[in-house]
Structures are given as structure tokens and as C-alpha cells.
N, C-alpha and C. Protein backbone atom coordinates (compact mmCIF):
# COMPACT_ATOMS: atom_id res chain seq x y z
N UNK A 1 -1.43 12.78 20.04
CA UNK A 1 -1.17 13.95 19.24
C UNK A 1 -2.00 13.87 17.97
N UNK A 2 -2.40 15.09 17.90
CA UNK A 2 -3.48 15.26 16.54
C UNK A 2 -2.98 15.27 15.33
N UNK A 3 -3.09 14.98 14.05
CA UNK A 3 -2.72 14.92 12.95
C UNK A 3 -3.85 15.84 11.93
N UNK A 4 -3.05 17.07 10.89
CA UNK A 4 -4.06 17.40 10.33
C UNK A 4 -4.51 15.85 9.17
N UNK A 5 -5.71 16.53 8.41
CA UNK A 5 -5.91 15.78 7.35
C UNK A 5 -4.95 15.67 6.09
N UNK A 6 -3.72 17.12 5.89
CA UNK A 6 -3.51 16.86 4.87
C UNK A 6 -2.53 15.76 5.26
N UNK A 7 -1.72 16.06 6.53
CA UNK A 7 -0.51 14.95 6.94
C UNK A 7 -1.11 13.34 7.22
N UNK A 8 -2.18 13.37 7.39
CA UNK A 8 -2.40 12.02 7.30
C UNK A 8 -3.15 11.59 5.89
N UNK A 9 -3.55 12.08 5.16
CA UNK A 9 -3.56 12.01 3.35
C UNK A 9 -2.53 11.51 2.89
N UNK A 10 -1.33 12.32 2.94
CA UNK A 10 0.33 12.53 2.56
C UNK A 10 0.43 11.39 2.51
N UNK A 11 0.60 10.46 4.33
CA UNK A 11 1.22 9.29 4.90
C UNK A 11 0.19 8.34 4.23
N UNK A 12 -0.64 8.32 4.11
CA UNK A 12 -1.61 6.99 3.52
C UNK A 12 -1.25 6.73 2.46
N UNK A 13 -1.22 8.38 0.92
CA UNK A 13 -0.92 8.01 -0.26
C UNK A 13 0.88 7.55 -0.36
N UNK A 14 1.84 7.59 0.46
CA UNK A 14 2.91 7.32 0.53
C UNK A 14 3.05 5.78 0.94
N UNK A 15 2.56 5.71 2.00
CA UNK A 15 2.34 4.04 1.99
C UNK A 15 1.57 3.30 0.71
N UNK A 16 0.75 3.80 0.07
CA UNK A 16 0.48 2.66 -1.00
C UNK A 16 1.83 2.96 -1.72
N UNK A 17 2.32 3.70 -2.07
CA UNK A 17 3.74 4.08 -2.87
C UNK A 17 4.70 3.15 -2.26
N UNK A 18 5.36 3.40 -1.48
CA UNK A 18 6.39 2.75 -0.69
C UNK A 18 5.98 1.46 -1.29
N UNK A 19 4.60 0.67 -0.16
CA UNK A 19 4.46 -0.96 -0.73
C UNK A 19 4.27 -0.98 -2.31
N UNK A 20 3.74 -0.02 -2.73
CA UNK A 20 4.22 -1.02 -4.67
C UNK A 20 5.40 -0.82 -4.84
N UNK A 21 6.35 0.01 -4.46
CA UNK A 21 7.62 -0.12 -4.94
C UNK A 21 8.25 -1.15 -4.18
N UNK A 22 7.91 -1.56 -2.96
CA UNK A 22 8.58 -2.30 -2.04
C UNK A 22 8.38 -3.59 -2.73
N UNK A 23 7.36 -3.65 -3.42
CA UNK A 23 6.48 -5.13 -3.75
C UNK A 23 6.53 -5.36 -5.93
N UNK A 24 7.48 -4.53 -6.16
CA UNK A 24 7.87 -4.62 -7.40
C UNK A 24 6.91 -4.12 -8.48
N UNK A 25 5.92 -3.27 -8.06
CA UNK A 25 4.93 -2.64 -8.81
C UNK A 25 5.29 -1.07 -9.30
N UNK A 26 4.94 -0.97 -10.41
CA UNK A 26 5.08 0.47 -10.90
C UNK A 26 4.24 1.33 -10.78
N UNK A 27 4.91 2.60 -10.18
CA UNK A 27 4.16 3.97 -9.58
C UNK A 27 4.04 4.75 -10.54
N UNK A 28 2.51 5.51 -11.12
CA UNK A 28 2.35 6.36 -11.68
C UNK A 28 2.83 8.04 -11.46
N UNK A 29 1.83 7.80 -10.70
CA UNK A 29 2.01 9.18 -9.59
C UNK A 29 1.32 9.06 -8.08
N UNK A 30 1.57 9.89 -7.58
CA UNK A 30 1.09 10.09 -6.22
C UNK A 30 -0.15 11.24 -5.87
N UNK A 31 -0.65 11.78 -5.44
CA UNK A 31 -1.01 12.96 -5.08
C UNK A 31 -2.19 13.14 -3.78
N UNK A 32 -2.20 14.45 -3.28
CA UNK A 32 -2.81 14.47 -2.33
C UNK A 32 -4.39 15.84 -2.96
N UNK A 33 -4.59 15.62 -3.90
CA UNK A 33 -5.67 16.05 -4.71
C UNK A 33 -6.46 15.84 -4.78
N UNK A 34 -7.90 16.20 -3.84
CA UNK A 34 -8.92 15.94 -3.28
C UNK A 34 -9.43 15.24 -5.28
N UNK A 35 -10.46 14.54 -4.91
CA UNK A 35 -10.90 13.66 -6.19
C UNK A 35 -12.26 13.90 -5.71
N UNK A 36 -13.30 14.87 -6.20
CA UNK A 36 -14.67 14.88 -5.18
C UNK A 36 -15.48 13.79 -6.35
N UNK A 37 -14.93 13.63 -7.62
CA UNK A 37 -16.24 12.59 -7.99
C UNK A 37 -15.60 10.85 -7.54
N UNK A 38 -14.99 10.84 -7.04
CA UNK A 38 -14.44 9.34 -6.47
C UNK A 38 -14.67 9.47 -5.16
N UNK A 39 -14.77 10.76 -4.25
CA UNK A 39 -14.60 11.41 -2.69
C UNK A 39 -13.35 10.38 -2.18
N UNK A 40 -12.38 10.71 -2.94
CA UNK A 40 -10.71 10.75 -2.30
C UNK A 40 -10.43 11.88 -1.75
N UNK A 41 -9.20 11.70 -1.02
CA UNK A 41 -8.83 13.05 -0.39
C UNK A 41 -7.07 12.89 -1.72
N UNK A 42 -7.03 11.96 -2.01
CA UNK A 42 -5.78 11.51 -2.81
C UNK A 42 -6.00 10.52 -3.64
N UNK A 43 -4.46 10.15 -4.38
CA UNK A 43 -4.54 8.97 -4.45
C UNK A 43 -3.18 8.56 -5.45
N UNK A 44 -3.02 6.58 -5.18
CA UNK A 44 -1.87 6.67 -5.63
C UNK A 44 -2.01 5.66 -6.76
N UNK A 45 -1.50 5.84 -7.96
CA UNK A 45 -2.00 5.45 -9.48
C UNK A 45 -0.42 4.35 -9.53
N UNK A 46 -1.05 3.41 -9.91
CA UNK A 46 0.22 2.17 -10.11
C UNK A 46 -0.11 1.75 -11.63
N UNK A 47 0.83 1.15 -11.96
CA UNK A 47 0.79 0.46 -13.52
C UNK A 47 -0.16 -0.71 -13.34
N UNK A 48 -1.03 -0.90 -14.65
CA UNK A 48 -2.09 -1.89 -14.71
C UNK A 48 -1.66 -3.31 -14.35
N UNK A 49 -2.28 -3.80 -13.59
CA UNK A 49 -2.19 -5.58 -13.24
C UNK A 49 -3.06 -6.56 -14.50
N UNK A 50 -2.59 -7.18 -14.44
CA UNK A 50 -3.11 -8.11 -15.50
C UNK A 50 -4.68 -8.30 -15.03
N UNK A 51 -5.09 -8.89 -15.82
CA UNK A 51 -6.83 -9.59 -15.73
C UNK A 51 -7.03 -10.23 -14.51
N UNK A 52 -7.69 -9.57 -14.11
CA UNK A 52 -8.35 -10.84 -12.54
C UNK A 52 -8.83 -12.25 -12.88
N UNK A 53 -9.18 -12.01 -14.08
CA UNK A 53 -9.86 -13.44 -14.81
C UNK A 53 -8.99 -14.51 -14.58
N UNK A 54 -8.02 -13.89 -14.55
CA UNK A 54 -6.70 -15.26 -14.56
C UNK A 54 -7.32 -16.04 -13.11
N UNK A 55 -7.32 -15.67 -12.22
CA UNK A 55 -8.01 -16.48 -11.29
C UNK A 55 -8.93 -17.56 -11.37
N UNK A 56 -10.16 -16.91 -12.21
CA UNK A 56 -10.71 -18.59 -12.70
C UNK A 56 -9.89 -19.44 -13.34
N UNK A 57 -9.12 -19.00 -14.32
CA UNK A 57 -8.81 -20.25 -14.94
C UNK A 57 -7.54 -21.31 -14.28
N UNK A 58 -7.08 -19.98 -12.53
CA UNK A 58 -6.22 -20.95 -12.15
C UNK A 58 -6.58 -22.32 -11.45
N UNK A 59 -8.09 -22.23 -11.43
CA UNK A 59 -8.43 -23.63 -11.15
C UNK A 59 -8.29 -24.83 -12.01
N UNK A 60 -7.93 -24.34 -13.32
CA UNK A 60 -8.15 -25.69 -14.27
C UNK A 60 -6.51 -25.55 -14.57
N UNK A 61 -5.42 -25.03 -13.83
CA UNK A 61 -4.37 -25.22 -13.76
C UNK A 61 -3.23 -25.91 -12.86
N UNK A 62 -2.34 -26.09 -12.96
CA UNK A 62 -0.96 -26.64 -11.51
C UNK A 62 -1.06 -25.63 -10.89
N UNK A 63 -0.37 -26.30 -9.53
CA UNK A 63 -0.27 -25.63 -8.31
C UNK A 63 0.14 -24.37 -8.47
N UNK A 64 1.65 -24.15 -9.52
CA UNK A 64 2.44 -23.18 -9.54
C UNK A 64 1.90 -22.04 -9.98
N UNK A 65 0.79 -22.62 -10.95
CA UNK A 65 -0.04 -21.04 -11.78
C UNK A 65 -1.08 -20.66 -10.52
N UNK A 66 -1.36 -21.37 -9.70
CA UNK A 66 -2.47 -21.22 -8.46
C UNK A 66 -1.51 -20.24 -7.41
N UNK A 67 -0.41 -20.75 -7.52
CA UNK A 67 0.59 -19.96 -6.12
C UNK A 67 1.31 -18.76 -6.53
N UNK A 68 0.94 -18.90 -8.39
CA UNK A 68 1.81 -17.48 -8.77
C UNK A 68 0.49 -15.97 -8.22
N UNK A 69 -0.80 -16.96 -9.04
CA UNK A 69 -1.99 -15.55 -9.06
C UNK A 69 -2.20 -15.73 -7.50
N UNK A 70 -2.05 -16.33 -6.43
CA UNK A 70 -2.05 -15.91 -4.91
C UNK A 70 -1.13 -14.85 -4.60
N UNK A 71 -0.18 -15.15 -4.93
CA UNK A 71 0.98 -13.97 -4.86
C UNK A 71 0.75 -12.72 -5.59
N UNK A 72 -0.08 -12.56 -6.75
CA UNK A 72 -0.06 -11.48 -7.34
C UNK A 72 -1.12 -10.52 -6.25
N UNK A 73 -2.41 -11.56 -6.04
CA UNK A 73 -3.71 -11.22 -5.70
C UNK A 73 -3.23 -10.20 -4.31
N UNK A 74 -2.22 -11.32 -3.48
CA UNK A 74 -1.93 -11.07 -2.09
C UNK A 74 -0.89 -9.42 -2.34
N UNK A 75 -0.02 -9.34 -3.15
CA UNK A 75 0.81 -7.90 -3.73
C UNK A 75 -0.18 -7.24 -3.52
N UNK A 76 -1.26 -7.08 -4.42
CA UNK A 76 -2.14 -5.70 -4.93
C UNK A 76 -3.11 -5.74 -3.74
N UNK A 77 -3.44 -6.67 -2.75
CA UNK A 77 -4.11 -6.07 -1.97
C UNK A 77 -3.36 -5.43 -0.40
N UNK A 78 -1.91 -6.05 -0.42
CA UNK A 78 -1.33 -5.42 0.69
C UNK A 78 -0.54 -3.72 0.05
N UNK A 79 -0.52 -3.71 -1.36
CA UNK A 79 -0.88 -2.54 -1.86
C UNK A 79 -1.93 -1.58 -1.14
N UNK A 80 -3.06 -2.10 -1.36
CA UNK A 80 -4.27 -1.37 -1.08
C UNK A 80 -4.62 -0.77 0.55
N UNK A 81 -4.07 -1.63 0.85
CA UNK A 81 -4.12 -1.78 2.70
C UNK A 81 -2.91 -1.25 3.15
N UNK A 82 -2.28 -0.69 2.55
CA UNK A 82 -0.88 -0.11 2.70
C UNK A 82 -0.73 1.76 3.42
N UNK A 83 -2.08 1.86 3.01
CA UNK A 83 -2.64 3.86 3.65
C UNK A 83 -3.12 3.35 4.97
N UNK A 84 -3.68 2.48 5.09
CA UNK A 84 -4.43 2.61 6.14
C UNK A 84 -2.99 2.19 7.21
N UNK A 85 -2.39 1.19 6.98
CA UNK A 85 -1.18 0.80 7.62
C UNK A 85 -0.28 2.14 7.87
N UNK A 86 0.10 3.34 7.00
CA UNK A 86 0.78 3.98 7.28
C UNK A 86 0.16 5.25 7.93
N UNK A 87 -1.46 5.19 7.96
CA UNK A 87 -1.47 5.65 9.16
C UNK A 87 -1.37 5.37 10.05
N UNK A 88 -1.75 4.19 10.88
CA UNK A 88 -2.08 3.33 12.03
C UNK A 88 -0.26 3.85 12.64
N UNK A 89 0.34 3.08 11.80
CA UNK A 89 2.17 4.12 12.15
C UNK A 89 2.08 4.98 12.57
N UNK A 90 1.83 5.81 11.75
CA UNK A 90 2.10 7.39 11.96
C UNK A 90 1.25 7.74 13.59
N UNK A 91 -0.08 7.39 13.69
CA UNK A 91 -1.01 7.50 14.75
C UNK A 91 -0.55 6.53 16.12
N UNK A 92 0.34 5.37 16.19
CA UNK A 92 1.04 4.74 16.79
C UNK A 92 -0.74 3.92 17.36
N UNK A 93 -1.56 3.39 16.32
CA UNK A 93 -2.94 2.70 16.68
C UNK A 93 -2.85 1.21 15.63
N UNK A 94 -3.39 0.33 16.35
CA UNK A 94 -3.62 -1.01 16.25
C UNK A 94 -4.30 -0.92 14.69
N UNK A 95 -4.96 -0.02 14.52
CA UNK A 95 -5.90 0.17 13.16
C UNK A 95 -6.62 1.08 12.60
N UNK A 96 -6.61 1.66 11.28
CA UNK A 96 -6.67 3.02 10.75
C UNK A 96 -7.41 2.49 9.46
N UNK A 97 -8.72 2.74 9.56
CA UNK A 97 -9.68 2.29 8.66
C UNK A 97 -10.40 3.75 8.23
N UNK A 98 -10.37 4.96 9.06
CA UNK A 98 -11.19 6.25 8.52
C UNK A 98 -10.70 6.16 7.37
N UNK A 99 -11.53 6.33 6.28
CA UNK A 99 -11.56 6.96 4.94
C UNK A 99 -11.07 6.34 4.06
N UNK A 100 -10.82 4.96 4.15
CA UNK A 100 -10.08 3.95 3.44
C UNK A 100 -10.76 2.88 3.35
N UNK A 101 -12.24 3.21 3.12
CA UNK A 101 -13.52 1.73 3.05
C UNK A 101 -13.13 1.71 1.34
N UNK A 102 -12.70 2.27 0.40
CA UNK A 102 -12.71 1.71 -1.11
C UNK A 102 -11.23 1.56 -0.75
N UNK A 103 -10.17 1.22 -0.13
CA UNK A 103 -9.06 0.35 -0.20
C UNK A 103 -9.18 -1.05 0.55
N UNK A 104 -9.91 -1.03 1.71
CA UNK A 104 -10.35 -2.56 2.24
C UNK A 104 -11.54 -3.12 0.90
N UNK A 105 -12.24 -2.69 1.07
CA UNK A 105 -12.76 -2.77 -0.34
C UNK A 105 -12.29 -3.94 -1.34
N UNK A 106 -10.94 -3.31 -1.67
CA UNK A 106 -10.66 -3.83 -2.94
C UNK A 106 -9.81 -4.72 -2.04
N UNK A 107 -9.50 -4.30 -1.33
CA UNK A 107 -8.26 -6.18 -0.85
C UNK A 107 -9.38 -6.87 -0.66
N UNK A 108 -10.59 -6.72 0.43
CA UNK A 108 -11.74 -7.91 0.48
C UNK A 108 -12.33 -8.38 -0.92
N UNK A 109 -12.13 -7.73 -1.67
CA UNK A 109 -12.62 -8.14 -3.22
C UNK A 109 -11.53 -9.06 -3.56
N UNK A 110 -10.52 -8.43 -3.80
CA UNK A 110 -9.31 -9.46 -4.18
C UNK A 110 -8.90 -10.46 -3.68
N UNK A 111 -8.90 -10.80 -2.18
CA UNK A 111 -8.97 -11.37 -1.20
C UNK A 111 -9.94 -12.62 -1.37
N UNK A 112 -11.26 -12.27 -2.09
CA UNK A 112 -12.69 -13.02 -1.75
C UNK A 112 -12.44 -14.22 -2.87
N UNK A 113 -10.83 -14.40 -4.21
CA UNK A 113 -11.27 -15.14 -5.21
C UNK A 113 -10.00 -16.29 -4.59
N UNK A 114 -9.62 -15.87 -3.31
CA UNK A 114 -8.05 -16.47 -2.76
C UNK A 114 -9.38 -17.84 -1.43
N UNK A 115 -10.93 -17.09 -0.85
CA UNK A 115 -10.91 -17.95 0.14
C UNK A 115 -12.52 -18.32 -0.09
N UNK A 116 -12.36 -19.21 1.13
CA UNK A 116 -13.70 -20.50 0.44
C UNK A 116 -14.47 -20.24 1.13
N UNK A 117 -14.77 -18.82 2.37
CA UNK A 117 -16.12 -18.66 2.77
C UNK A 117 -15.86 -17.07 3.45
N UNK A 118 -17.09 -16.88 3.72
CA UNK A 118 -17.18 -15.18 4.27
C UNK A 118 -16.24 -15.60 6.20
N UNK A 119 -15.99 -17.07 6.55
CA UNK A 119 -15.74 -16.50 8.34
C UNK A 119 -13.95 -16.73 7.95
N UNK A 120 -13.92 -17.05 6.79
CA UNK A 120 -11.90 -17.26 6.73
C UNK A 120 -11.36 -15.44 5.56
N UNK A 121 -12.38 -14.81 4.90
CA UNK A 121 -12.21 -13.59 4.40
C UNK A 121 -11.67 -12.34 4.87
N UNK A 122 -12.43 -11.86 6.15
CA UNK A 122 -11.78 -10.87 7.28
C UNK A 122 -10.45 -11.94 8.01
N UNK A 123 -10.60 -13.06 8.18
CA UNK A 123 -8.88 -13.30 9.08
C UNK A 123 -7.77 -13.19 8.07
N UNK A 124 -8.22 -13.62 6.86
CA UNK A 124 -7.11 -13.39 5.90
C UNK A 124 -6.80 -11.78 5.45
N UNK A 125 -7.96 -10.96 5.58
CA UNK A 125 -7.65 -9.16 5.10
C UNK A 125 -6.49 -9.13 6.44
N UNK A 126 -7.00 -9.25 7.49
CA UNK A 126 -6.50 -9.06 8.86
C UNK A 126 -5.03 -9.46 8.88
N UNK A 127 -5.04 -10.58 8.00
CA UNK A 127 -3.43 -11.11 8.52
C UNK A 127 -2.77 -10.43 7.30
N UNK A 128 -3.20 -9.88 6.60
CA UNK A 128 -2.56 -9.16 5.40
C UNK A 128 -2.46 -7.45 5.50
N UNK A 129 -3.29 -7.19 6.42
CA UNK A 129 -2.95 -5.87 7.21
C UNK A 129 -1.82 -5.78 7.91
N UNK A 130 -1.74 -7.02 8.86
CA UNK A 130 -0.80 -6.80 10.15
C UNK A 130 0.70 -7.47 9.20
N UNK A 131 0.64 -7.85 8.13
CA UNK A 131 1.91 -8.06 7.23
C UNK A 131 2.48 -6.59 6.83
N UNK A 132 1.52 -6.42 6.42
CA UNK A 132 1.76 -4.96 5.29
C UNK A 132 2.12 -3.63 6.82
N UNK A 133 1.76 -3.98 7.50
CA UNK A 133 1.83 -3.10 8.60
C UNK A 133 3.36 -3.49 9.19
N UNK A 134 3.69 -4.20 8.98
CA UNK A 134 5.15 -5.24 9.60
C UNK A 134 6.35 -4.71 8.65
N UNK A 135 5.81 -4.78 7.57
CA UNK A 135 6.54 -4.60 6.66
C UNK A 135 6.99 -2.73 6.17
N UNK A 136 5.97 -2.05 6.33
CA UNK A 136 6.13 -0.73 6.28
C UNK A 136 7.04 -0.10 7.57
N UNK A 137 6.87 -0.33 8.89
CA UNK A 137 7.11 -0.23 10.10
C UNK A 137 9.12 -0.26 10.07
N UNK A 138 9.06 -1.20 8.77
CA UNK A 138 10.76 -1.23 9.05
C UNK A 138 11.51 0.22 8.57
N UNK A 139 12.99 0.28 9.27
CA UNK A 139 13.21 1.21 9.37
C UNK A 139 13.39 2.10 7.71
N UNK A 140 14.01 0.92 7.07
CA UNK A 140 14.14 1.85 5.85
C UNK A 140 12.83 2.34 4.62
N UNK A 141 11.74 1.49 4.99
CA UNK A 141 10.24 1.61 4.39
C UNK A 141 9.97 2.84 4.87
N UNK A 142 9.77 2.93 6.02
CA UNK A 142 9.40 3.46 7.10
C UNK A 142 9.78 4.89 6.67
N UNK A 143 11.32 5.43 6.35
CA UNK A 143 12.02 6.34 6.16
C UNK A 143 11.30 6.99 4.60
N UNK A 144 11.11 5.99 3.97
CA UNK A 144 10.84 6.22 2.42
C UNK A 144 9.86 6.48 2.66
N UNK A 145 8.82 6.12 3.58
CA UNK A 145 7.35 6.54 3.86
C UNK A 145 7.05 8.10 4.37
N UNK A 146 7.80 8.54 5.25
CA UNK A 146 7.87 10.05 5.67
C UNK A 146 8.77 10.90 4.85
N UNK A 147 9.34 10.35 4.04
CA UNK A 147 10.11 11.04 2.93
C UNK A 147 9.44 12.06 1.95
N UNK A 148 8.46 10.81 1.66
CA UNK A 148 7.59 11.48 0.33
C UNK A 148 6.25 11.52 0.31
N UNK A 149 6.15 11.12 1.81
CA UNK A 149 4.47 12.01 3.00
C UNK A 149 5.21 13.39 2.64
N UNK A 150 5.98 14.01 3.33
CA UNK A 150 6.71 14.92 3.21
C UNK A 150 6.70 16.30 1.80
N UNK A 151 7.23 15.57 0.93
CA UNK A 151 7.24 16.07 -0.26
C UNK A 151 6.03 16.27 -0.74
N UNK A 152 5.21 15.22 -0.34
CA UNK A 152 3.60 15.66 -1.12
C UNK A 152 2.74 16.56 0.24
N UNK A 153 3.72 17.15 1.54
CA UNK A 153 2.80 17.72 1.43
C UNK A 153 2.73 19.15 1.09
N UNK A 154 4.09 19.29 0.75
CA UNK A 154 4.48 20.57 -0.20
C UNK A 154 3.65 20.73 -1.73
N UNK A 155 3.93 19.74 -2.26
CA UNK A 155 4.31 19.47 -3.60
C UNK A 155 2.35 19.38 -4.00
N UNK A 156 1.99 18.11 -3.26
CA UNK A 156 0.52 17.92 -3.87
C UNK A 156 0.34 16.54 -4.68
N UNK A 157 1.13 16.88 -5.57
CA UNK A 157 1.39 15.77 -6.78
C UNK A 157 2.77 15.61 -7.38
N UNK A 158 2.90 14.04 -7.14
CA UNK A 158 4.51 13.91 -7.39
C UNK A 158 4.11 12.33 -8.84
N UNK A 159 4.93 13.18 -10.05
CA UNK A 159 5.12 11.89 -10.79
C UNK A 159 5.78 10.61 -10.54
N UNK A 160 4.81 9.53 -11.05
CA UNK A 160 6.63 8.10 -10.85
C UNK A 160 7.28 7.99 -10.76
N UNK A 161 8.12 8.91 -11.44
CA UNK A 161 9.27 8.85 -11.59
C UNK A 161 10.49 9.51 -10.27
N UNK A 162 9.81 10.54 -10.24
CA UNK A 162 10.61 11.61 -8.95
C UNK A 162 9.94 10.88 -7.59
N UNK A 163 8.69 9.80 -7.29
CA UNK A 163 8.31 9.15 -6.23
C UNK A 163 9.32 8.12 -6.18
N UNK A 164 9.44 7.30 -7.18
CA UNK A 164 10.83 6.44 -7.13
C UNK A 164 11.85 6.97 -6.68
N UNK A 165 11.96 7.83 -6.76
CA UNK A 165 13.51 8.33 -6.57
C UNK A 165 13.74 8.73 -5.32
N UNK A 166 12.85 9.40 -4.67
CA UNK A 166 12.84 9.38 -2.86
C UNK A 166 12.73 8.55 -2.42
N UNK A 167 12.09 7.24 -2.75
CA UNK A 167 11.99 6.27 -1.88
C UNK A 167 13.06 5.68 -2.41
N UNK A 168 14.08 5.66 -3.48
CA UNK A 168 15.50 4.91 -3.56
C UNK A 168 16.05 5.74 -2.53
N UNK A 169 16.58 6.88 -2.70
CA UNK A 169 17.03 7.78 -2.10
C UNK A 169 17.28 7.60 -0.51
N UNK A 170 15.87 7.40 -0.17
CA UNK A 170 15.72 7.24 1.20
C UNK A 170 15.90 5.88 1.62
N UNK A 171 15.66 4.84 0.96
CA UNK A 171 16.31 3.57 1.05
C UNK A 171 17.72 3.07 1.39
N UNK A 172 17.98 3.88 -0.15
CA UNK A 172 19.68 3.93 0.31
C UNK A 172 20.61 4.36 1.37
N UNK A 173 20.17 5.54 1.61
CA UNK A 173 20.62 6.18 2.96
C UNK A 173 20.61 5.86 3.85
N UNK A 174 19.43 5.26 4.10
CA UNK A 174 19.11 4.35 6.11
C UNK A 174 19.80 3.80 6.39
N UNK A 175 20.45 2.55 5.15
CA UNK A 175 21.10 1.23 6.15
C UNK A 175 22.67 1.82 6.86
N UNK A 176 22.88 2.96 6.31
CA UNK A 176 24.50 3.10 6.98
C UNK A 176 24.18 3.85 8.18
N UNK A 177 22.60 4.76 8.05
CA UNK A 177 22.49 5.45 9.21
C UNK A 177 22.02 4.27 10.34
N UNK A 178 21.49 2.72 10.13
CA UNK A 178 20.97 2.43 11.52
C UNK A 178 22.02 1.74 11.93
N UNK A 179 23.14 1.59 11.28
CA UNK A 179 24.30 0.33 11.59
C UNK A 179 24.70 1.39 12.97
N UNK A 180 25.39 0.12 14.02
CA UNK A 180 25.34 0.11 15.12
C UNK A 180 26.28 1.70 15.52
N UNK A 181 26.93 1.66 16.72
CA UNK A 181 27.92 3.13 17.10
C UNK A 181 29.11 2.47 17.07
């Protein structure tokens, strides 16, 4: 089954939404507002991450400052990889890369200060796809994901604040709807 462009826009910019909220990051806004000097068809604006720099210096640090900025690095890029995942859903396909080369992009960038050569770079994007893809797929993500695909594709542009709130919304609601009969 065919999908227009705006419904699969919607579902991409909703999945990066969903995973930063899922992943403790703050949502600006959302929107499905073509961007022709970036050539987005959307896009979804999160609160600033600290300095990437921190990465060099986690070499001249303990393990714990090394395993905190892995964890941050690994957040913001299953962030990024989070549209393409909620299409691949929506399309019921192994992998959904149209129009999302500046979101692999930036996870292979982010990705590139976590590994020690170009043949371990793609298995690690890869295994951080099929996470972020694992993780959206569940039922109540999942719900929050077509929630406010949904709304934006009425709407267009949805602030932080009212994007939070569908995906609580819709969060909240699922778990009593999947409990058993």
C-alpha cells in the first residue's frame, strides 16, 4: 500500500519526537514544513546537547565519563535514525533511508567519535537502527507515533509543548487498552 508524502513526512517527523521524548530529550517543535534552503520536507527541533568536544576529552578521563558521553552520543543518534525507523513501520520494510541521508548523516557522524575504524561504523549505525526500530515498534511508542503523525498532518506545525502532551496522552492510554480480555 502506497503512502502519500505528506503521511510519510508526518510519521518520520513523529518518530524523531516520540524517541527524544522516549529517550529524555526536549522537544521544540515538530513540523511538516517543507524547509527548501535545508531541502527538508520537515523537521523535528529538540533542545541543544552539550558540546561534542566532550568526546575528546573523554579520553583523558574514567570509564564512567567515557560510558556517560557513549550514552549521550548513542541517545542523539537513535534520535536521528528514529524517521527513518518510523517509516520502515509504517511501510512494514526492513529499511527506510529515502530522504533521510542528513539524519544517517548525523548518527554516522556521531557514531564515527564512539568507533575505531570505517568496517565497525555501518555495523554499529545498523545495530542502532534495528534498536531504535525495536524500540518505536512497541505498542505504546508506537501509539504516540501515529498520534501526532496524525495531528501534524492536519496541523503542519505542533509546538513542544502540545507534542508532549499527545505522546503522554497516548502513552497513558495504551497500557489499560493492551492488558489482556
Amino acid at each position: 500500500m502506497g503512502h502519500s508524502r505528506a503521511k510519510l513526512t508526518a510519521y518520520h517527523e513523529a518518530g524523531h519526537a516520540v524517541m527524544a521524548w522516549e529517550l529524555r530529550r526536549s522537544i521544540r517543535h515538530v513540523s511538516t514544513i517543507p524547509d527548501e534552503e535545508k531541502g527538508s520536507l520537515g523537521h523535528m527541533l529538540k533542545g541543544i546537547l552539550g558540546d561534542v568536544g566532550e568526546v575528546e576529552m573523554a579520553a583523558r578521563m574514567g570509564i564512567s565519563q567515557i560510558t556517560r558521553i557513549r550514552l549521550k552520543l548513542e541517545r542523539e543518534a537513535m534520535i536521528a535514525l528514529a524517521g527513518s525507523a518510523a517509516v520502515a513501520l509504517l511501510r512494514n520494510t526492513r529499511y527506510s533511508r529515502a530522504g533521510a541521508d542528513r539524519d544517517w548523516f548525523q548518527a554516522e557522524w556521531l557514531l564515527s567519535y564512539l568507533t575505531g575504524n570505517g568496517e565497525e561504523l555501518p555495523a554499529y549505525v545498523d545495530w542502532l537502527f534495528k534498536r531504535t526500530k525495536s524500540l518505536l515498534a512497541m505498542g505504546y511508542l508506537w501509539q504516540a507515533v501515529e498520534e501526532l503523525a496524525n495531528e501534524l498532518m492536519v496541523r503542519k506545525y505542533i509546538g513542544g509543548r502540545r507534542a508532549r502532551g499527545i505522546i503522554k496522552e497516548a502513552v497513558r492510554r495504551l497500557p489499560s487498552e493492551m492488558e489482556g480480555p
